[in-house]
C-alpha atoms as a PDB file:
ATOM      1  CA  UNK A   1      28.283 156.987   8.069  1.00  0.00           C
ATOM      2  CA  UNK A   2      30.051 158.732   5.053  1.00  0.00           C
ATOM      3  CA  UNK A   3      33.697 159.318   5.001  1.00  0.00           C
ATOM      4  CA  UNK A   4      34.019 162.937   4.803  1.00  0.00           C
ATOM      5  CA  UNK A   5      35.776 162.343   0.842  1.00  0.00           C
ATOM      6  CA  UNK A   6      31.784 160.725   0.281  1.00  0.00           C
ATOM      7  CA  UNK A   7      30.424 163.862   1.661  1.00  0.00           C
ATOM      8  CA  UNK A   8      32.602 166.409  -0.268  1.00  0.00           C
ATOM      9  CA  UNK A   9      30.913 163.750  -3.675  1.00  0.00           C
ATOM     10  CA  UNK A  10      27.720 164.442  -2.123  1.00  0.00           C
ATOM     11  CA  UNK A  11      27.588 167.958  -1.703  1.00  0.00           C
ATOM     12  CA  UNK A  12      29.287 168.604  -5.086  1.00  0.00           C
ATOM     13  CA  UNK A  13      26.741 165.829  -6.886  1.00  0.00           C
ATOM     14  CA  UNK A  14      24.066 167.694  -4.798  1.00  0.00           C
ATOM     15  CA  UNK A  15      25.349 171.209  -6.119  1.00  0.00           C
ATOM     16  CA  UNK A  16      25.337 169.971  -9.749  1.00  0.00           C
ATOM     17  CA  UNK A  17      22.353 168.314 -10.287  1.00  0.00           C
ATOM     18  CA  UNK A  18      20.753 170.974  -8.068  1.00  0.00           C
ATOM     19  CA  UNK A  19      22.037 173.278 -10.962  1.00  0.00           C
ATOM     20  CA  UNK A  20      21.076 170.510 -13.694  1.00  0.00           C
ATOM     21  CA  UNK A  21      17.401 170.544 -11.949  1.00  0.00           C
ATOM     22  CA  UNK A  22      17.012 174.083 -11.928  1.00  0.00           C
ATOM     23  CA  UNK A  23      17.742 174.363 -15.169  1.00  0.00           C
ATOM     24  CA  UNK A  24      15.591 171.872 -17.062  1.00  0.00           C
ATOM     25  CA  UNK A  25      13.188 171.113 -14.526  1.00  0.00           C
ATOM     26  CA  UNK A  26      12.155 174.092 -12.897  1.00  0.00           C
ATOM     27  CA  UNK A  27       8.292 173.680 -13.996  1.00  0.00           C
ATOM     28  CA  UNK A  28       7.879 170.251 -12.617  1.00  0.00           C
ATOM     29  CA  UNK A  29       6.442 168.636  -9.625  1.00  0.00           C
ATOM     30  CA  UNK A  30       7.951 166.014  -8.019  1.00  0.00           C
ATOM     31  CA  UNK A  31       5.112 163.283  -6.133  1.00  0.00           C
ATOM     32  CA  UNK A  32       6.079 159.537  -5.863  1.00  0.00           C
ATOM     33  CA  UNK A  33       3.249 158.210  -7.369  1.00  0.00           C
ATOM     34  CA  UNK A  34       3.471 160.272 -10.413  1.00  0.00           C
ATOM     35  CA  UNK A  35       7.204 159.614 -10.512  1.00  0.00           C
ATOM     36  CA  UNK A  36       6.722 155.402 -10.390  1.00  0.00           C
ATOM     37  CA  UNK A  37       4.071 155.948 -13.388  1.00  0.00           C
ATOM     38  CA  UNK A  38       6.769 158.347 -15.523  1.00  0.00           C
ATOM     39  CA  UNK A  39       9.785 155.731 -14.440  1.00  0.00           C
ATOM     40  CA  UNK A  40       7.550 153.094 -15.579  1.00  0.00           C
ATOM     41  CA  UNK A  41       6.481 154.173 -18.650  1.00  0.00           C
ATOM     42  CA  UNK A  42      10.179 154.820 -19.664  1.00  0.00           C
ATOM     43  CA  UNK A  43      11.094 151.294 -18.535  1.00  0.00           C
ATOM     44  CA  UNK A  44       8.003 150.217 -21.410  1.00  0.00           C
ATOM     45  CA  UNK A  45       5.087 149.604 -19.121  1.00  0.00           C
ATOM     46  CA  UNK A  46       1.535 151.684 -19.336  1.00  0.00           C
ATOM     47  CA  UNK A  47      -0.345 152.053 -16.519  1.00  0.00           C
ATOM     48  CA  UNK A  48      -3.588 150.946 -16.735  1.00  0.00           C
ATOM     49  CA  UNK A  49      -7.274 150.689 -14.857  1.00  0.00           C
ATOM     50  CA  UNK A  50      -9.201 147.457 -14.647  1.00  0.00           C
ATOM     51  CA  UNK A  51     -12.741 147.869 -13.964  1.00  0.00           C
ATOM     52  CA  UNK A  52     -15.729 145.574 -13.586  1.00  0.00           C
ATOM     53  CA  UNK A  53     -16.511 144.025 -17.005  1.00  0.00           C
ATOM     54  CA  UNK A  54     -19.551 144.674 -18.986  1.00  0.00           C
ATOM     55  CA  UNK A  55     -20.224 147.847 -16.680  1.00  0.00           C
ATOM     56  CA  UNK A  56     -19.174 151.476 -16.770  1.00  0.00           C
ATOM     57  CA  UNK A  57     -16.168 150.788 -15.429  1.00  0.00           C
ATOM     58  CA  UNK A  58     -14.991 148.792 -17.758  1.00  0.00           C
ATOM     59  CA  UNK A  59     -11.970 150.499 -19.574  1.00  0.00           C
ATOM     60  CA  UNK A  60     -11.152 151.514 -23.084  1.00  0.00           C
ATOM     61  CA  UNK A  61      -7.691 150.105 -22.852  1.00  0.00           C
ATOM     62  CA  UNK A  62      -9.780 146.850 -20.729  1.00  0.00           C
ATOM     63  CA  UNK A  63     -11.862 146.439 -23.398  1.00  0.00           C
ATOM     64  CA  UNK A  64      -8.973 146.591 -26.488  1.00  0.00           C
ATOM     65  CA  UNK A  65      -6.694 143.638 -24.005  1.00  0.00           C
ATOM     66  CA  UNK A  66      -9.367 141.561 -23.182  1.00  0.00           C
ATOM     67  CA  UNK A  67      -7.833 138.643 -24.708  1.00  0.00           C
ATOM     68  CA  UNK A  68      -4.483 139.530 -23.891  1.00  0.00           C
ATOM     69  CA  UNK A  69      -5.609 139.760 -19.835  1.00  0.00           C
ATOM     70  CA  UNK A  70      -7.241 136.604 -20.277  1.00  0.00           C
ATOM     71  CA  UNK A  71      -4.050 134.942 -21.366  1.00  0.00           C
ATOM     72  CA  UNK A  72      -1.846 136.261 -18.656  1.00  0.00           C
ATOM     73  CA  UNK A  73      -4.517 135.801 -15.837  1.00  0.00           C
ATOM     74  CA  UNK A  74      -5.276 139.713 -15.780  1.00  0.00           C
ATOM     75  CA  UNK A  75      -8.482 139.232 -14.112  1.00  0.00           C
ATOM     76  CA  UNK A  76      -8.756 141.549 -10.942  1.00  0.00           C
ATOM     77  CA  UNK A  77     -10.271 145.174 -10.848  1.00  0.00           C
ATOM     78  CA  UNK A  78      -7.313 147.270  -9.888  1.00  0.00           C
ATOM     79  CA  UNK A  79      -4.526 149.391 -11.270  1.00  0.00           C
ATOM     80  CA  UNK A  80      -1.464 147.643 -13.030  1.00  0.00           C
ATOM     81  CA  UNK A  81       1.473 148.494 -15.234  1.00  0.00           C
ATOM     82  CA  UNK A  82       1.413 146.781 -18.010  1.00  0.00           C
ATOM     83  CA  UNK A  83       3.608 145.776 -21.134  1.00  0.00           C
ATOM     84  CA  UNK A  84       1.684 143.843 -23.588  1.00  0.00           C
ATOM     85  CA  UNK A  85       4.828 142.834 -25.739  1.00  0.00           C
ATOM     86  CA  UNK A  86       6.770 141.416 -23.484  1.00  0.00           C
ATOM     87  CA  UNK A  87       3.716 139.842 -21.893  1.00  0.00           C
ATOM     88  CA  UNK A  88       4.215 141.289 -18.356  1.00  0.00           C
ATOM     89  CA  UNK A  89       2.199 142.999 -15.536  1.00  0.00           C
ATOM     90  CA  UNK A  90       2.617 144.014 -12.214  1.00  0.00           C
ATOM     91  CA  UNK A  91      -0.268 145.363  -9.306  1.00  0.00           C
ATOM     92  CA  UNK A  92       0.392 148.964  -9.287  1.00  0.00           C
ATOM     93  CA  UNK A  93       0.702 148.963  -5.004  1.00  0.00           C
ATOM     94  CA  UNK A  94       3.964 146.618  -5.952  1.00  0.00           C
ATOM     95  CA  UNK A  95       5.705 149.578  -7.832  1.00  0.00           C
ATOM     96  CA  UNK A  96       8.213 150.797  -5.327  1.00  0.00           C
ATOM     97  CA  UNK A  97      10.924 152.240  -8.024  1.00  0.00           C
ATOM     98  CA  UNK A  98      10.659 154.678  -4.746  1.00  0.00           C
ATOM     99  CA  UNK A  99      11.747 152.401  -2.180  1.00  0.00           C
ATOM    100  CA  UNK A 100      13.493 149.322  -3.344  1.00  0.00           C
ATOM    101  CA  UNK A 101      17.193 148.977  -5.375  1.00  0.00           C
ATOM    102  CA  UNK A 102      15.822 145.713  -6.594  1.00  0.00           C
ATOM    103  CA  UNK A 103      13.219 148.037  -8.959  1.00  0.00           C
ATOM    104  CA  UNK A 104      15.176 150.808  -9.181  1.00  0.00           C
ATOM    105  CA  UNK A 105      18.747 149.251 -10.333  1.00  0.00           C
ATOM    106  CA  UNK A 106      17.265 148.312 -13.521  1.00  0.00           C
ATOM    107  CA  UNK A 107      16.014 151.595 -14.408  1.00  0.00           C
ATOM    108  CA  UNK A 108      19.737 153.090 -13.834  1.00  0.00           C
ATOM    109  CA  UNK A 109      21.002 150.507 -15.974  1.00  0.00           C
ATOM    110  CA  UNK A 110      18.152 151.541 -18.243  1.00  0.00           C
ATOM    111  CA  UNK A 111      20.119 154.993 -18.398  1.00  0.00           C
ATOM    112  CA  UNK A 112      23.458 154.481 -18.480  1.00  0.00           C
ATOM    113  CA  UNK A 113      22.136 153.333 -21.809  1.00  0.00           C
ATOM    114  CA  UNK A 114      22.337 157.218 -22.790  1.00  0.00           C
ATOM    115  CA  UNK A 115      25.960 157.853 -21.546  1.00  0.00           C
ATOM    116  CA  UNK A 116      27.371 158.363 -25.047  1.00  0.00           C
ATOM    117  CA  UNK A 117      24.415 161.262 -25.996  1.00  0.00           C
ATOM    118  CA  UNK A 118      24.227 162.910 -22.605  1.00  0.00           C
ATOM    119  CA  UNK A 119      27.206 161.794 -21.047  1.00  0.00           C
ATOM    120  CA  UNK A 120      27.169 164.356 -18.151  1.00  0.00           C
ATOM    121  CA  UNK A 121      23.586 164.081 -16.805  1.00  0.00           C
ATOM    122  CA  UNK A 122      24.141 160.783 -17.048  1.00  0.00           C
ATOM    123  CA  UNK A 123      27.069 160.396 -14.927  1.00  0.00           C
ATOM    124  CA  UNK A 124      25.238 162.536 -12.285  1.00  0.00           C
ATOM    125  CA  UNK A 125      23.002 159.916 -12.002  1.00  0.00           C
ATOM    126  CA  UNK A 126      25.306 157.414 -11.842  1.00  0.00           C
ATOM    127  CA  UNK A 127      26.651 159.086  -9.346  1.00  0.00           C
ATOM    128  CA  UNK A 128      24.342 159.896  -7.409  1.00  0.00           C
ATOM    129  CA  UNK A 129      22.730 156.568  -7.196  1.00  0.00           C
ATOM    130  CA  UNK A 130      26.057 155.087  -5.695  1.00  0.00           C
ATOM    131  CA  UNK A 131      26.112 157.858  -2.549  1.00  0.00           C
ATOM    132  CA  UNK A 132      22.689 158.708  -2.151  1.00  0.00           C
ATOM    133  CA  UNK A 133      19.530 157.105  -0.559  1.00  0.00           C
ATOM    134  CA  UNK A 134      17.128 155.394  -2.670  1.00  0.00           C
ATOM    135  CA  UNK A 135      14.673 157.961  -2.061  1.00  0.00           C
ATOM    136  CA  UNK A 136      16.784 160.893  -3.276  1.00  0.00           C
ATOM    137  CA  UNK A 137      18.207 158.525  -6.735  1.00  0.00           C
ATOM    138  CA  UNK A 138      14.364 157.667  -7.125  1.00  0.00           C
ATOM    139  CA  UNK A 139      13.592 161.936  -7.207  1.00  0.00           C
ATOM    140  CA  UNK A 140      16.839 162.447  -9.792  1.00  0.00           C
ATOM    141  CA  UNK A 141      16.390 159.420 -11.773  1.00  0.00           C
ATOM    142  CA  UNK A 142      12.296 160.886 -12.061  1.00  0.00           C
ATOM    143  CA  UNK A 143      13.999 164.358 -13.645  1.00  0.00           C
ATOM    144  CA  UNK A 144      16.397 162.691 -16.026  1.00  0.00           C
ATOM    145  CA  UNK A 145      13.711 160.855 -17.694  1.00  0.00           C
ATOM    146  CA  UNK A 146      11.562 164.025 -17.199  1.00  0.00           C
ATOM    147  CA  UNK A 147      14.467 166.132 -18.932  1.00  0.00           C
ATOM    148  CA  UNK A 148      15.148 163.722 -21.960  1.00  0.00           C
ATOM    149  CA  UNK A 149      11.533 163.158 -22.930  1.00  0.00           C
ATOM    150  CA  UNK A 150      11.512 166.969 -23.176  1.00  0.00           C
ATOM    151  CA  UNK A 151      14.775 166.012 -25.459  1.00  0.00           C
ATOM    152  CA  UNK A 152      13.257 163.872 -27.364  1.00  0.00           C
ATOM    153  CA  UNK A 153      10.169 165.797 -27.740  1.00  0.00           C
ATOM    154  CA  UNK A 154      12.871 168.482 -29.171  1.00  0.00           C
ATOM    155  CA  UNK A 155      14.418 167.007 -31.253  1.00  0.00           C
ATOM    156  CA  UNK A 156      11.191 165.045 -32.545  1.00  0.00           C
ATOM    157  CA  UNK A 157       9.811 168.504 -33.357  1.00  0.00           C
ATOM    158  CA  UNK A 158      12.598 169.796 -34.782  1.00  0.00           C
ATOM    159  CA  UNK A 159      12.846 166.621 -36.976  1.00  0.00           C
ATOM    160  CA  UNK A 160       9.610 167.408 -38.524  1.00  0.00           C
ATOM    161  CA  UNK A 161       9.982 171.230 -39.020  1.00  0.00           C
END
């Protein structure tokens, strides 16, 4: 149970980031599925479809890795996020950025990695993290990488105008 000084941080993290949301994310749509795929494509990992070999459901991306899945013992049809560099892959029903600090904490550390650019939406997630439940930091942590793609895809235009 929250001391009532945690509740007052609540409600006023709640309150800001409500206002933060509403003002950079108003067009998007939060699902958890769609949310582990954008978390894990900011933490470097694609997510990718494995399909029967030598059939139609063999994959583009299958069919461009095949040694690479070979040499990591990538051999099952299924969905996985992947990150070829660093050699690594994971079954796609063992995301749970959603449900479990263990994924999640890494990602948070991930952003604190912006504080000195965006030093207030950044310290709302901080925040938030430490006196919220997973499944509420999983939703904000979702819409800050949501909002600084959109940053970067700013800037990146703007660099090139």
């Amino acid at each position: 149970m929250p001391t009532e000084r945690q509740v007052d941080i609540i409600l006023e993290s709640e309150l800001e980031f409500k206002i933060f949301k509403d003002e950079q994310m108003s067009n998007e749509k939060y699902t958890t599925g769609y949310a582990n795929a954008v978390i894990a494509k900011f933490m470097d990992f694609d997510v990718v479809d494995v399909g029967y070999a030598d059939s139609e459901e063999e994959t583009e991306w299958q069919r461009n890795h095949e040694e690479w899945m070979a040499s990591v013992g990538l051999t099952q049809v299924g969905r996985y996020i992947v990150n070829v560099k660093e050699n690594k892959w994971h079954q796609w029903d063992d995301v749970k950025y959603h449900s479990s600090w263990d994924q999640l904490k890494p990602v948070i550390d991930e952003i604190f990695k912006y504080a000195l650019a965006y030093p207030q939406q950044v310290r709302r997630i901080i925040d938030m993290s430490v006196v919220v439940g997973i499944s509420a930091a999983h939703e904000k942590v979702y819409q800050f990488i949501q909002w600084i793609n959109k940053q970067s895809n700013t800037n990146d235009t703007a660099n090139h105008d």
